[in-house]
PDB file of N, CA and C in Angstrom:
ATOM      1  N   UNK A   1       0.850  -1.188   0.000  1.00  0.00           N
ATOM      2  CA  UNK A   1       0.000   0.000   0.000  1.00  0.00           C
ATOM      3  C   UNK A   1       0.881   1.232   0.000  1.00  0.00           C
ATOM      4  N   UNK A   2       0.538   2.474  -0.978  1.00  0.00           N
ATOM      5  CA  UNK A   2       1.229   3.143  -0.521  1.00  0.00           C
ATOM      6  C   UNK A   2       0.096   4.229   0.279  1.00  0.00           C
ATOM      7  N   UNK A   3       0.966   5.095   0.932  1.00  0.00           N
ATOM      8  CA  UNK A   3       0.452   6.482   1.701  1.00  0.00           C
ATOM      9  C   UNK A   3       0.670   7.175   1.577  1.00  0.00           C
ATOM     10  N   UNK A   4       1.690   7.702   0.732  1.00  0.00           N
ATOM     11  CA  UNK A   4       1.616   9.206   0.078  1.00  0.00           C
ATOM     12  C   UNK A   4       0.629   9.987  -0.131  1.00  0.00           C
ATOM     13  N   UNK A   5      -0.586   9.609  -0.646  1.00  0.00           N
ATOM     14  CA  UNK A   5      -1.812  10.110  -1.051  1.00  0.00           C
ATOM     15  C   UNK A   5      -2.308  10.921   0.381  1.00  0.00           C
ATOM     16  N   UNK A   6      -2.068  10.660   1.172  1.00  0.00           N
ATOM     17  CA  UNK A   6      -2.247  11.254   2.405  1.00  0.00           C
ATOM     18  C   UNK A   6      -1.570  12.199   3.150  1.00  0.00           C
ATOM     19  N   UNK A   7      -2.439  13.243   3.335  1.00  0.00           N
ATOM     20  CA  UNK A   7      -1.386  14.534   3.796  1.00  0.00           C
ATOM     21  C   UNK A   7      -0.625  14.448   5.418  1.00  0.00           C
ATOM     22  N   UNK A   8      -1.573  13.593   5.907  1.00  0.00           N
ATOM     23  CA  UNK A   8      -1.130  13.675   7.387  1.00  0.00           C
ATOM     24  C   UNK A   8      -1.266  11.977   7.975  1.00  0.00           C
ATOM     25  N   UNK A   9      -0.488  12.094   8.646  1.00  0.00           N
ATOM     26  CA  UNK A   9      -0.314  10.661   9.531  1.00  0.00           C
ATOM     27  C   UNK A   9      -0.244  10.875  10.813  1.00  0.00           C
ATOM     28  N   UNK A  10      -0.586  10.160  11.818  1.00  0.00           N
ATOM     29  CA  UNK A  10      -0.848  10.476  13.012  1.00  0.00           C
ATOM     30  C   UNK A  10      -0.436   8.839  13.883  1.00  0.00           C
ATOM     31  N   UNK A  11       0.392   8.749  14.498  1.00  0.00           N
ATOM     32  CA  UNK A  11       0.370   8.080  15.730  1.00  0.00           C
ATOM     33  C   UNK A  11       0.039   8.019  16.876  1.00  0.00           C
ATOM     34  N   UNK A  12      -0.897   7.403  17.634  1.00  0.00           N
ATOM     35  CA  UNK A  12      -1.139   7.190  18.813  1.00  0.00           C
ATOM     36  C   UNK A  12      -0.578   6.299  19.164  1.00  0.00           C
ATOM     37  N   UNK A  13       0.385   7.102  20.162  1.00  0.00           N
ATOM     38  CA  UNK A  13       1.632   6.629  21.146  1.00  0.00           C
ATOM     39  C   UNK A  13       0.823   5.719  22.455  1.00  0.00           C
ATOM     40  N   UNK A  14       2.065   4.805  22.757  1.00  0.00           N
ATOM     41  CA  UNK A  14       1.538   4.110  23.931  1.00  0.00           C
ATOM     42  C   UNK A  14       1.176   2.824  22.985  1.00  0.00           C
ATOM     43  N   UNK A  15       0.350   1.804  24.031  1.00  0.00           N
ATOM     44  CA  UNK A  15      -0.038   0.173  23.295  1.00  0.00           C
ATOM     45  C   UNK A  15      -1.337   0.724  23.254  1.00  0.00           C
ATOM     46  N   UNK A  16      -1.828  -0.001  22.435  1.00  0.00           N
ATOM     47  CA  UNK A  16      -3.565  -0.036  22.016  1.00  0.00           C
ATOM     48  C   UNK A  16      -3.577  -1.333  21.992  1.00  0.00           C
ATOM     49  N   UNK A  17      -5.060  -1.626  22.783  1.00  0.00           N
ATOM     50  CA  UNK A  17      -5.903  -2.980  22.696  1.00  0.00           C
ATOM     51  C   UNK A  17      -5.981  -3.432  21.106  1.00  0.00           C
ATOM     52  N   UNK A  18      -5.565  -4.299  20.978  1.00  0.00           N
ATOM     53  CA  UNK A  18      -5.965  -4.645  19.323  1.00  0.00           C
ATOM     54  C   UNK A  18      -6.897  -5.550  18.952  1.00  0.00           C
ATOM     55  N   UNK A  19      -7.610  -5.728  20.138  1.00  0.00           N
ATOM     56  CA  UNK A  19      -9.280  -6.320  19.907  1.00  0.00           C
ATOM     57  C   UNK A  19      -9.930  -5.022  19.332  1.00  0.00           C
ATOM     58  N   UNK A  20      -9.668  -3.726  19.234  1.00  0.00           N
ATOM     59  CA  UNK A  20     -10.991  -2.887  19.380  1.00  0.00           C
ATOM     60  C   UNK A  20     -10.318  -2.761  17.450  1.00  0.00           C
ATOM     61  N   UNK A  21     -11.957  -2.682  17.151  1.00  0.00           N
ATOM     62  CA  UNK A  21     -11.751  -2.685  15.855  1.00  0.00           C
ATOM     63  C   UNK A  21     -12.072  -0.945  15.121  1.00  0.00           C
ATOM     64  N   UNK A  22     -12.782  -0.901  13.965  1.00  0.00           N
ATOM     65  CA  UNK A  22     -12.979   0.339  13.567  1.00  0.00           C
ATOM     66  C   UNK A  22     -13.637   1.266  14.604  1.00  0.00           C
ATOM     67  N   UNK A  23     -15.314   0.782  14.964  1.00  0.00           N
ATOM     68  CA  UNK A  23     -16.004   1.533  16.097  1.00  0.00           C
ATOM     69  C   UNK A  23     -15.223   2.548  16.899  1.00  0.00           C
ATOM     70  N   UNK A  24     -14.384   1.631  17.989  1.00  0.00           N
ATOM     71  CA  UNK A  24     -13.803   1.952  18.793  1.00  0.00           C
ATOM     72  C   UNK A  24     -12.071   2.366  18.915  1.00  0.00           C
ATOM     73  N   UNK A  25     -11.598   2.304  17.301  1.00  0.00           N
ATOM     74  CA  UNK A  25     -10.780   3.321  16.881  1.00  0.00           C
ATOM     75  C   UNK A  25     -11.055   4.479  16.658  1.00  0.00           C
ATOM     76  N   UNK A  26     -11.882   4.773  16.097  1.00  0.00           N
ATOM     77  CA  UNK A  26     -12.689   6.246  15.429  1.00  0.00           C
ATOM     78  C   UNK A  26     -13.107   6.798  16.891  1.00  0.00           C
ATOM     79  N   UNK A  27     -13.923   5.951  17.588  1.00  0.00           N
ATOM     80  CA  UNK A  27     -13.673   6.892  18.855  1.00  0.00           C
ATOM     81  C   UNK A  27     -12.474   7.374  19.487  1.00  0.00           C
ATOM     82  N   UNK A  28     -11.806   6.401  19.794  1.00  0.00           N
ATOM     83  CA  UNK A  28     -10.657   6.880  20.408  1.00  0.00           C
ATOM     84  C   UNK A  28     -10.201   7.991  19.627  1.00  0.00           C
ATOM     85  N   UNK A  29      -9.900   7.738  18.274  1.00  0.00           N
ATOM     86  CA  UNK A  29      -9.151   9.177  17.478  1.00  0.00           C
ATOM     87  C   UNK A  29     -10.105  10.433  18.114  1.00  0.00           C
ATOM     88  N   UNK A  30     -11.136  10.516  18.275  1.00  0.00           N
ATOM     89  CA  UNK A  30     -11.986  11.557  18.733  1.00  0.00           C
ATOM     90  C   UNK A  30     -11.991  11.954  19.875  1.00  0.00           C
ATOM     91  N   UNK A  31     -12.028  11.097  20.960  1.00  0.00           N
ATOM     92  CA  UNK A  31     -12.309  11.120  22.522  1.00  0.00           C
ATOM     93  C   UNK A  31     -10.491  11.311  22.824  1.00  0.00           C
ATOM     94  N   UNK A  32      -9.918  10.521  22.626  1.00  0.00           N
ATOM     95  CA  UNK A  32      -8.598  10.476  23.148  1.00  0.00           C
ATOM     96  C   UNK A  32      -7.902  11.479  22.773  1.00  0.00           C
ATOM     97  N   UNK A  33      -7.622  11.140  21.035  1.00  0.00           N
ATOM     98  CA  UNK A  33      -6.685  12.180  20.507  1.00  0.00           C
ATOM     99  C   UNK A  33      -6.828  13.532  20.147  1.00  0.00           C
ATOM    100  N   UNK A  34      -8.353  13.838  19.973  1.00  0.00           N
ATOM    101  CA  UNK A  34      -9.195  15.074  19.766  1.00  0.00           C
ATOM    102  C   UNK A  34      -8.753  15.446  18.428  1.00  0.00           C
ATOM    103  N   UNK A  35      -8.877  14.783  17.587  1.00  0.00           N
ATOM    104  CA  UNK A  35      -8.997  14.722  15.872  1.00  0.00           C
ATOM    105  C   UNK A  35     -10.301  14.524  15.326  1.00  0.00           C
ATOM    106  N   UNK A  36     -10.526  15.292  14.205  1.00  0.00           N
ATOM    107  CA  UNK A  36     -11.751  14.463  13.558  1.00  0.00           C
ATOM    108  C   UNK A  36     -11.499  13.563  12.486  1.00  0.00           C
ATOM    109  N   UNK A  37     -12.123  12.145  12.998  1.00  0.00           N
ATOM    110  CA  UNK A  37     -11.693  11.081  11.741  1.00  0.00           C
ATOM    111  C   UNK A  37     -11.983  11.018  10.376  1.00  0.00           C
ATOM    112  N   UNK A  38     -12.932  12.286  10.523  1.00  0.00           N
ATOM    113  CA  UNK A  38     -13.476  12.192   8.701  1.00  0.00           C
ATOM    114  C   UNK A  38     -12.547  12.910   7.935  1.00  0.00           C
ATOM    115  N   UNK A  39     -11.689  13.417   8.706  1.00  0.00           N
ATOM    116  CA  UNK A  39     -10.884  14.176   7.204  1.00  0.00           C
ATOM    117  C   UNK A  39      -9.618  13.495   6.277  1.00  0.00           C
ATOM    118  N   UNK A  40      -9.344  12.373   6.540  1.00  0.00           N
ATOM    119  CA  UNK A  40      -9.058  12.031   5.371  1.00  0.00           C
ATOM    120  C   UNK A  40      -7.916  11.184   5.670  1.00  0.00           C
ATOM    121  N   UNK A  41      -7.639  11.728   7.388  1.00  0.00           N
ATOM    122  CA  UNK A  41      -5.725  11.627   7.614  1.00  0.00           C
ATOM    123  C   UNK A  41      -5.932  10.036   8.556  1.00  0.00           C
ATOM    124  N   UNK A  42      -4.587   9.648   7.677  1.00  0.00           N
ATOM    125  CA  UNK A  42      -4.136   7.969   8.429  1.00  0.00           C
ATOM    126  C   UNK A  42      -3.896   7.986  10.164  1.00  0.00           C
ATOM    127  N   UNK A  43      -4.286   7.285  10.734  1.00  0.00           N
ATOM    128  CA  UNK A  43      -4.295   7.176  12.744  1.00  0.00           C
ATOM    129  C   UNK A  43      -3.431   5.355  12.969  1.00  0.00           C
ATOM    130  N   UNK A  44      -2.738   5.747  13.305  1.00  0.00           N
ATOM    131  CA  UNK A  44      -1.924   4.416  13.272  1.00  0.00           C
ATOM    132  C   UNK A  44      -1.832   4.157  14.784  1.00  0.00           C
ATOM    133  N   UNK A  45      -2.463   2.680  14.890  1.00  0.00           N
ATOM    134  CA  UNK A  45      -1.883   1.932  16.310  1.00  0.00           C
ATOM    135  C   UNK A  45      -0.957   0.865  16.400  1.00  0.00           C
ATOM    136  N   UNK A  46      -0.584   0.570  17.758  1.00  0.00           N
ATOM    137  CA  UNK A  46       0.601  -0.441  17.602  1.00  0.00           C
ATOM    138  C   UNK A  46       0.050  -0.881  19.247  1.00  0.00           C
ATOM    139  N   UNK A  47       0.146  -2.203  19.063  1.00  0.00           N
ATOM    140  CA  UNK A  47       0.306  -3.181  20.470  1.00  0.00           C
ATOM    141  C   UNK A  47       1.291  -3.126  21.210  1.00  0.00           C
ATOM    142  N   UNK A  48       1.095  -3.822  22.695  1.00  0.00           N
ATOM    143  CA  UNK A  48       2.173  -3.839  23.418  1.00  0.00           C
ATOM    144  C   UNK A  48       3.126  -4.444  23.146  1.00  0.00           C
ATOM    145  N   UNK A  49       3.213  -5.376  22.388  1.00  0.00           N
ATOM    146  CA  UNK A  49       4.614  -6.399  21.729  1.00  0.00           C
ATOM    147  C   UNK A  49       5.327  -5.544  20.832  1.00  0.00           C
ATOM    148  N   UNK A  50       4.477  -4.185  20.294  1.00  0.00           N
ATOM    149  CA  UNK A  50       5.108  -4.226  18.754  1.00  0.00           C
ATOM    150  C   UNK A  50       5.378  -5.070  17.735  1.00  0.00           C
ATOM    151  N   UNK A  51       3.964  -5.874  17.448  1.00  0.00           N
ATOM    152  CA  UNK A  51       3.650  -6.397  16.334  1.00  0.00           C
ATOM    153  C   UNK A  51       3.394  -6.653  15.407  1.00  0.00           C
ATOM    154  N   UNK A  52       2.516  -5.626  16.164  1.00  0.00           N
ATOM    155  CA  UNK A  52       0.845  -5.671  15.046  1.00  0.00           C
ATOM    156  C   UNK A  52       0.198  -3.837  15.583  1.00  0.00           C
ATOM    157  N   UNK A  53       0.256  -3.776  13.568  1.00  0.00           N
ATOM    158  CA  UNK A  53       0.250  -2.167  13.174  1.00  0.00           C
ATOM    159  C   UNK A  53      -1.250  -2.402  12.990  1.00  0.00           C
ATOM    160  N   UNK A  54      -2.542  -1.642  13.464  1.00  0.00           N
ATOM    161  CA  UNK A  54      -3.432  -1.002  12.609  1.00  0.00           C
ATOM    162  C   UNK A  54      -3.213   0.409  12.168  1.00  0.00           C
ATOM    163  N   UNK A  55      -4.112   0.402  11.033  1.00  0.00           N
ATOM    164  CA  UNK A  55      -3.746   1.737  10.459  1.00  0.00           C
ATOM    165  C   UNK A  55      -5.090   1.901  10.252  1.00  0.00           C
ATOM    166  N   UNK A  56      -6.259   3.246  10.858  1.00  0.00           N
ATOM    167  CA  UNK A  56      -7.624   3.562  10.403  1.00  0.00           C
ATOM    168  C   UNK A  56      -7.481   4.937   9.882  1.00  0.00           C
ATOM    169  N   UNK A  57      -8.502   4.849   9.003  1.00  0.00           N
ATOM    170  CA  UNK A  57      -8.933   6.223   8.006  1.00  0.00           C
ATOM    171  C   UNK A  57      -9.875   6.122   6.687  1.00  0.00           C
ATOM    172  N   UNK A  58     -10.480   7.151   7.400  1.00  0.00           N
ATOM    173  CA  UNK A  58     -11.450   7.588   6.268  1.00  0.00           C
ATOM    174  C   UNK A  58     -12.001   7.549   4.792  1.00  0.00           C
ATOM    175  N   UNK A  59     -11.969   7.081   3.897  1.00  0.00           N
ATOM    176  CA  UNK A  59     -11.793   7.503   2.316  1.00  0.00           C
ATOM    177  C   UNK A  59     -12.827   8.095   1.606  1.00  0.00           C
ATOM    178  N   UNK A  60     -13.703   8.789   2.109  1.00  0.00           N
ATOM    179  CA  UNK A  60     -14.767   9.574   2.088  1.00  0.00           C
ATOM    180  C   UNK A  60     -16.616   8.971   1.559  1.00  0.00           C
ATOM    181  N   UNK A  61     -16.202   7.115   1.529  1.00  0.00           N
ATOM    182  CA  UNK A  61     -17.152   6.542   1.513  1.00  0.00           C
ATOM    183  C   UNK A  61     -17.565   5.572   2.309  1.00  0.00           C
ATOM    184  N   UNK A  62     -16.155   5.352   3.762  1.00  0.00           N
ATOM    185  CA  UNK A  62     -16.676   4.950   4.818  1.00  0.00           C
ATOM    186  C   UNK A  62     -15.190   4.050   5.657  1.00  0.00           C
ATOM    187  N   UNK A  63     -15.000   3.848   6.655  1.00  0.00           N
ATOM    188  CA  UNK A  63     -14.062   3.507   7.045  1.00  0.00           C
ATOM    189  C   UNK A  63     -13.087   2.542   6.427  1.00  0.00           C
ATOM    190  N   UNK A  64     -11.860   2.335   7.072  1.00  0.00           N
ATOM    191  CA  UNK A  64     -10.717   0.979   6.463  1.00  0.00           C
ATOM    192  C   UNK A  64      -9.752   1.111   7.332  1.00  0.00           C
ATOM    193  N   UNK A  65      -9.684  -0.228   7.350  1.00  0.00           N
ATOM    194  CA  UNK A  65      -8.626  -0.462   8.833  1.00  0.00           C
ATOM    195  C   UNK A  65      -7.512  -1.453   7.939  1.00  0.00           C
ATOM    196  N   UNK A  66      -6.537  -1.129   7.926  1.00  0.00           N
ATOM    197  CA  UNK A  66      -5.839  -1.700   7.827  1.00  0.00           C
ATOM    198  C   UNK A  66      -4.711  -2.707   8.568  1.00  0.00           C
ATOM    199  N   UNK A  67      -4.048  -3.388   8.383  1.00  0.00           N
ATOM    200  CA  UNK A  67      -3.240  -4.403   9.455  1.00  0.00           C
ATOM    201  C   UNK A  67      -2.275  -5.028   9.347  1.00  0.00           C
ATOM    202  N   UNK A  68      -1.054  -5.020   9.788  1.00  0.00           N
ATOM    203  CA  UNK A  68       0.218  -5.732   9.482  1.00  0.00           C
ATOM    204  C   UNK A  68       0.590  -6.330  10.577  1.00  0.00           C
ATOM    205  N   UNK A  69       0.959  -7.498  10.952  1.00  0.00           N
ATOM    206  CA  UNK A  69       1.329  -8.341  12.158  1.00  0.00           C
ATOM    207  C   UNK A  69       2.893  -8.991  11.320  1.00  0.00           C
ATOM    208  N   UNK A  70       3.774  -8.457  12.455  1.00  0.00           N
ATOM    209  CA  UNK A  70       5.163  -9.224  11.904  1.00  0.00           C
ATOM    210  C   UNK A  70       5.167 -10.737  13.312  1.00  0.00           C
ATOM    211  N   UNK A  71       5.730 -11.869  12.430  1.00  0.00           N
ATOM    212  CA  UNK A  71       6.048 -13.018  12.851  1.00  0.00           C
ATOM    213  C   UNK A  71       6.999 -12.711  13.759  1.00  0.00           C
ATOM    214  N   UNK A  72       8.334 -12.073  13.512  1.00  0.00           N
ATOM    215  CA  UNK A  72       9.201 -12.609  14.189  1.00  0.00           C
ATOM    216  C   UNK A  72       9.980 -11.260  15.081  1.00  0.00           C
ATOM    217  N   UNK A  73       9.607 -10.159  13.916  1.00  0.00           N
ATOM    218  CA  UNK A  73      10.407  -9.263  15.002  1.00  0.00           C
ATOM    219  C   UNK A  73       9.681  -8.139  15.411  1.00  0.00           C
ATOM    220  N   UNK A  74       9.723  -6.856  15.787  1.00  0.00           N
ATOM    221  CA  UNK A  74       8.935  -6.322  16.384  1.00  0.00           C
ATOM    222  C   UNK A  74       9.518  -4.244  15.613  1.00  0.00           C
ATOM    223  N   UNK A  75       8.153  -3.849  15.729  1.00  0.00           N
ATOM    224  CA  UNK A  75       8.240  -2.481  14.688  1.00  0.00           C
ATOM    225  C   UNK A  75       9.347  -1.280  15.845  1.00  0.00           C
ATOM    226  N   UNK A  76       9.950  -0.411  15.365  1.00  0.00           N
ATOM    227  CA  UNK A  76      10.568   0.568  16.311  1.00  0.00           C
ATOM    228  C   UNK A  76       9.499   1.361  16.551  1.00  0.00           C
ATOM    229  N   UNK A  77       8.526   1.424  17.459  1.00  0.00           N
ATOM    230  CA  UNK A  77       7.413   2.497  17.668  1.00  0.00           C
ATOM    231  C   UNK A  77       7.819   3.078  18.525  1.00  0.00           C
ATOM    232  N   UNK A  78       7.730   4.615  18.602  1.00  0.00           N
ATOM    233  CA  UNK A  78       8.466   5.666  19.314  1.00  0.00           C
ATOM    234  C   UNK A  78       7.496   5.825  20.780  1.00  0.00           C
ATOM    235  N   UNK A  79       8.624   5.670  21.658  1.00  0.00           N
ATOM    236  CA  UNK A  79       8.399   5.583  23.001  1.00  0.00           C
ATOM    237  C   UNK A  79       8.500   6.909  23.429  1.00  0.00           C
ATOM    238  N   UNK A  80       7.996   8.185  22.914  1.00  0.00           N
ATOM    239  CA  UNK A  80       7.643   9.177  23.431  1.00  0.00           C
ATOM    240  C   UNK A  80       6.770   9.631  24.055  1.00  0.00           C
ATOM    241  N   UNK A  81       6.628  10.672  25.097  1.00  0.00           N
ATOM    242  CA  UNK A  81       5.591  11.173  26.285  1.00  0.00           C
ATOM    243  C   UNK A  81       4.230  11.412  25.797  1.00  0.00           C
ATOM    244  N   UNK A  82       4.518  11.870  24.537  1.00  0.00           N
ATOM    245  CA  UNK A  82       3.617  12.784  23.584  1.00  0.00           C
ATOM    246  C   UNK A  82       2.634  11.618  23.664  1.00  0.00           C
ATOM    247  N   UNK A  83       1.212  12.138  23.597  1.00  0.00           N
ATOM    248  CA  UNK A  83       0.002  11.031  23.278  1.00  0.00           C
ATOM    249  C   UNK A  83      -0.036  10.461  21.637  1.00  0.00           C
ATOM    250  N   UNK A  84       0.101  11.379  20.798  1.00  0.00           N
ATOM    251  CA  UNK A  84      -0.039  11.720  19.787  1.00  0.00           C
ATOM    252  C   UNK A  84       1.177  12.127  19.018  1.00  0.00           C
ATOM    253  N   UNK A  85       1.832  11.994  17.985  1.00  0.00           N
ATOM    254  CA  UNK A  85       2.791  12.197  17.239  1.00  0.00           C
ATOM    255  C   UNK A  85       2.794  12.233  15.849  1.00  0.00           C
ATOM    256  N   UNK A  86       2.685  13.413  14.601  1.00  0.00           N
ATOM    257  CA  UNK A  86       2.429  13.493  13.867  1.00  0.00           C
ATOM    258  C   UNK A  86       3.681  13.645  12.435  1.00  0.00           C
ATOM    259  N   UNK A  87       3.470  12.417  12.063  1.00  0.00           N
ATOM    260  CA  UNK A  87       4.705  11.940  10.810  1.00  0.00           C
ATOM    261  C   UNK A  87       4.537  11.911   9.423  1.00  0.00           C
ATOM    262  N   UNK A  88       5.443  12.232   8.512  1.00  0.00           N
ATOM    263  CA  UNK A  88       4.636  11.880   7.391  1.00  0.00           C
ATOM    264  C   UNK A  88       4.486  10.510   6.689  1.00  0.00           C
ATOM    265  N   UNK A  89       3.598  10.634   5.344  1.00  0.00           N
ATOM    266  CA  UNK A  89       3.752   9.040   5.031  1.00  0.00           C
ATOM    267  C   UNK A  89       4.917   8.361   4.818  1.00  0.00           C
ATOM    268  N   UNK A  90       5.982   9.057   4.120  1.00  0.00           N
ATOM    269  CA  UNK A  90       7.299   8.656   3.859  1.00  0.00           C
ATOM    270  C   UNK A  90       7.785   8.167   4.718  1.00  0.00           C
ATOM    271  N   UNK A  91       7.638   8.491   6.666  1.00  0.00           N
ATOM    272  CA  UNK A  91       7.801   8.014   7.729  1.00  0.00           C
ATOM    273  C   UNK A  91       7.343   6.704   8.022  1.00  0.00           C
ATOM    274  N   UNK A  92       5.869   6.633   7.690  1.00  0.00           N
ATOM    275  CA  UNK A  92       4.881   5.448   7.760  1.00  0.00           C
ATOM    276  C   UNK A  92       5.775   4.069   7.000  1.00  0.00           C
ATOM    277  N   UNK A  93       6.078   4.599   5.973  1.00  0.00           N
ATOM    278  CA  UNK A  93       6.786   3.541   5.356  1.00  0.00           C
ATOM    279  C   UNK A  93       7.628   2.403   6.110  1.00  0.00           C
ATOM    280  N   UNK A  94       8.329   4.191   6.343  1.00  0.00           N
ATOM    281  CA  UNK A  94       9.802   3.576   7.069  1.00  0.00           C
ATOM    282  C   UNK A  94       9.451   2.608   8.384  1.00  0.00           C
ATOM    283  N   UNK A  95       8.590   3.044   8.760  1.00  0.00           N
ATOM    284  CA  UNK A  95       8.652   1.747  10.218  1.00  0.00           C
ATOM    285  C   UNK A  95       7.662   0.487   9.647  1.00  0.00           C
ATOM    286  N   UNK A  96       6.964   0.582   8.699  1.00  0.00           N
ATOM    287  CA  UNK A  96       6.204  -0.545   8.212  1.00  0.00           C
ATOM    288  C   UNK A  96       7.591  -1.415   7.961  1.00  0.00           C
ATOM    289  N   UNK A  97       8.731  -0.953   7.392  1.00  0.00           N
ATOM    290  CA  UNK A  97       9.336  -1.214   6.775  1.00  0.00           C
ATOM    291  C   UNK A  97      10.451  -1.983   8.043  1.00  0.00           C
ATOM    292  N   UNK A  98      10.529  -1.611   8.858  1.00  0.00           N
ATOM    293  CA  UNK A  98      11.252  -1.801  10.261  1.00  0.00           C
ATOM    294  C   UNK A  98      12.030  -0.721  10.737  1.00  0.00           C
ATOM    295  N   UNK A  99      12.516   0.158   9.846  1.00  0.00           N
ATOM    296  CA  UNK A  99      13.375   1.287  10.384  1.00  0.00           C
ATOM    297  C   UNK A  99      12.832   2.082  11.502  1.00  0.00           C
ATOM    298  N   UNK A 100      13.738   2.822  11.910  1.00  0.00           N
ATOM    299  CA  UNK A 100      13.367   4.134  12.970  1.00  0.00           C
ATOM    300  C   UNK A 100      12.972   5.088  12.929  1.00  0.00           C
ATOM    301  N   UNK A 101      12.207   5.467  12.964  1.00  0.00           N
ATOM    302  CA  UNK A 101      11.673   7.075  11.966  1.00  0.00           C
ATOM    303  C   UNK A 101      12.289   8.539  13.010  1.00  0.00           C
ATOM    304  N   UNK A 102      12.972   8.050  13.946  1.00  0.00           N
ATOM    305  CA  UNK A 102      13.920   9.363  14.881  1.00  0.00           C
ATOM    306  C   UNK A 102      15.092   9.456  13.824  1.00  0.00           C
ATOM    307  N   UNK A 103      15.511   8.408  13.484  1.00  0.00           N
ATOM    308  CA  UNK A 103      16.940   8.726  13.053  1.00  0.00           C
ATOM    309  C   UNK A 103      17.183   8.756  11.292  1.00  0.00           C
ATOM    310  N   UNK A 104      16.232   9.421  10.871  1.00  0.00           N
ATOM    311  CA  UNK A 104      16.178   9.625   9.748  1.00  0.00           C
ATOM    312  C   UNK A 104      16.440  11.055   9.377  1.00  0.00           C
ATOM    313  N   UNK A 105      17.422  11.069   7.844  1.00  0.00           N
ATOM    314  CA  UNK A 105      18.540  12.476   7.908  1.00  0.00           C
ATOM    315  C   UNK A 105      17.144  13.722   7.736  1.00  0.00           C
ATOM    316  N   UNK A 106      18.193  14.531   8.659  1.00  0.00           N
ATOM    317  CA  UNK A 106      17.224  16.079   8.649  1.00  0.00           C
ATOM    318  C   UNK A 106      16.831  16.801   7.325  1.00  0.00           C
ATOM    319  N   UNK A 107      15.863  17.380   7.016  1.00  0.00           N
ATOM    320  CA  UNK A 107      16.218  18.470   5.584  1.00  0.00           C
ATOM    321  C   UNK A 107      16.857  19.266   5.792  1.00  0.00           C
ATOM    322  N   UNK A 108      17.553  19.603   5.151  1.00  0.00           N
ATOM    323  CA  UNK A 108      18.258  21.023   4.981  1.00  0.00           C
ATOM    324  C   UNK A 108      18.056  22.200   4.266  1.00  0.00           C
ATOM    325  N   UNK A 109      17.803  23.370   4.592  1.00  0.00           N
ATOM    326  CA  UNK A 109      17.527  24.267   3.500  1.00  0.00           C
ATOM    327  C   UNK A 109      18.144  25.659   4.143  1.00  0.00           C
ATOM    328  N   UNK A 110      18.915  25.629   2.478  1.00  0.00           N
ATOM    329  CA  UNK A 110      19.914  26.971   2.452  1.00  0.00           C
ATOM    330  C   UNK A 110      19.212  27.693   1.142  1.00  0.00           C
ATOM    331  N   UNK A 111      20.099  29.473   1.661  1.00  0.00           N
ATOM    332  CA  UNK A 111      19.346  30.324   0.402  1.00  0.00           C
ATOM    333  C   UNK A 111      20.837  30.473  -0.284  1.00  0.00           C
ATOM    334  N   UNK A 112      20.743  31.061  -0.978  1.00  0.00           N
ATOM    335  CA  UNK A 112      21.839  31.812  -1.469  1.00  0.00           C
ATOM    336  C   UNK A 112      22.083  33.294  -1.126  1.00  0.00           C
ATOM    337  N   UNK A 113      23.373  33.733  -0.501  1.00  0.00           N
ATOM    338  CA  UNK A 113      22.993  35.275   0.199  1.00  0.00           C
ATOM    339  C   UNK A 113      24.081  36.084  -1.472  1.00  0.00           C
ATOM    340  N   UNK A 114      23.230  37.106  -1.368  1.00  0.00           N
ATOM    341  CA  UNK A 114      23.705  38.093  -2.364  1.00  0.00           C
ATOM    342  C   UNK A 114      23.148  38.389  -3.127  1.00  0.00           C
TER     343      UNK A 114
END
């Protein structure tokens, strides 16, 4: 899948129950994270093992949850304070992918003076 198509990505930090399915994702994005789920943007959860990724969002004709469970090893999900942490898709990739999405190179942007 890709996610580019999507302007915003959103993590909810911490473990999530991964019994609770769409219902009670869409709430949480609302009640917990204080987002509204209809606009368009990807809400990504992760279990206490770091296993198993859902990914919920919108497509303007009704929910989709998506799901990746790794066998053997476990995703780098960022153990920050923050409830909420907002990445882009290019990021999304990267930890679908197994990488770290902290230690990925900075942009840089220079002008030209004169």
């Amino acid at each position: 899948m890709r996610w580019g198509r999507w302007r915003r990505v959103f993590l909810a930090l911490g473990a999530t129950d991964m019994r609770k399915a769409i219902n009670s994702l869409s709430l949480q994005v609302h009640e917990r994270l204080g987002f509204d789920v209809f606009r368009g943007d990807l809400f990504v959860f992760c279990n206490r093992r770091s296993n198993l990724i859902k990914v919920l969002y919108w497509d303007s004709t009704g929910f989709c949850l998506w799901q990746k469970r790794l066998e053997e090893q476990r995703f780098k999900w960022p153990q920050n304070a923050e409830e909420v942490l907002e990445i882009k898709p290019r990021q999304l990739e990267w930890l679908l992918a197994g990488l770290d999405i902290r230690h990925a190179h900075k942009r840089l942007h220079y002008e030209m003076l004169g």
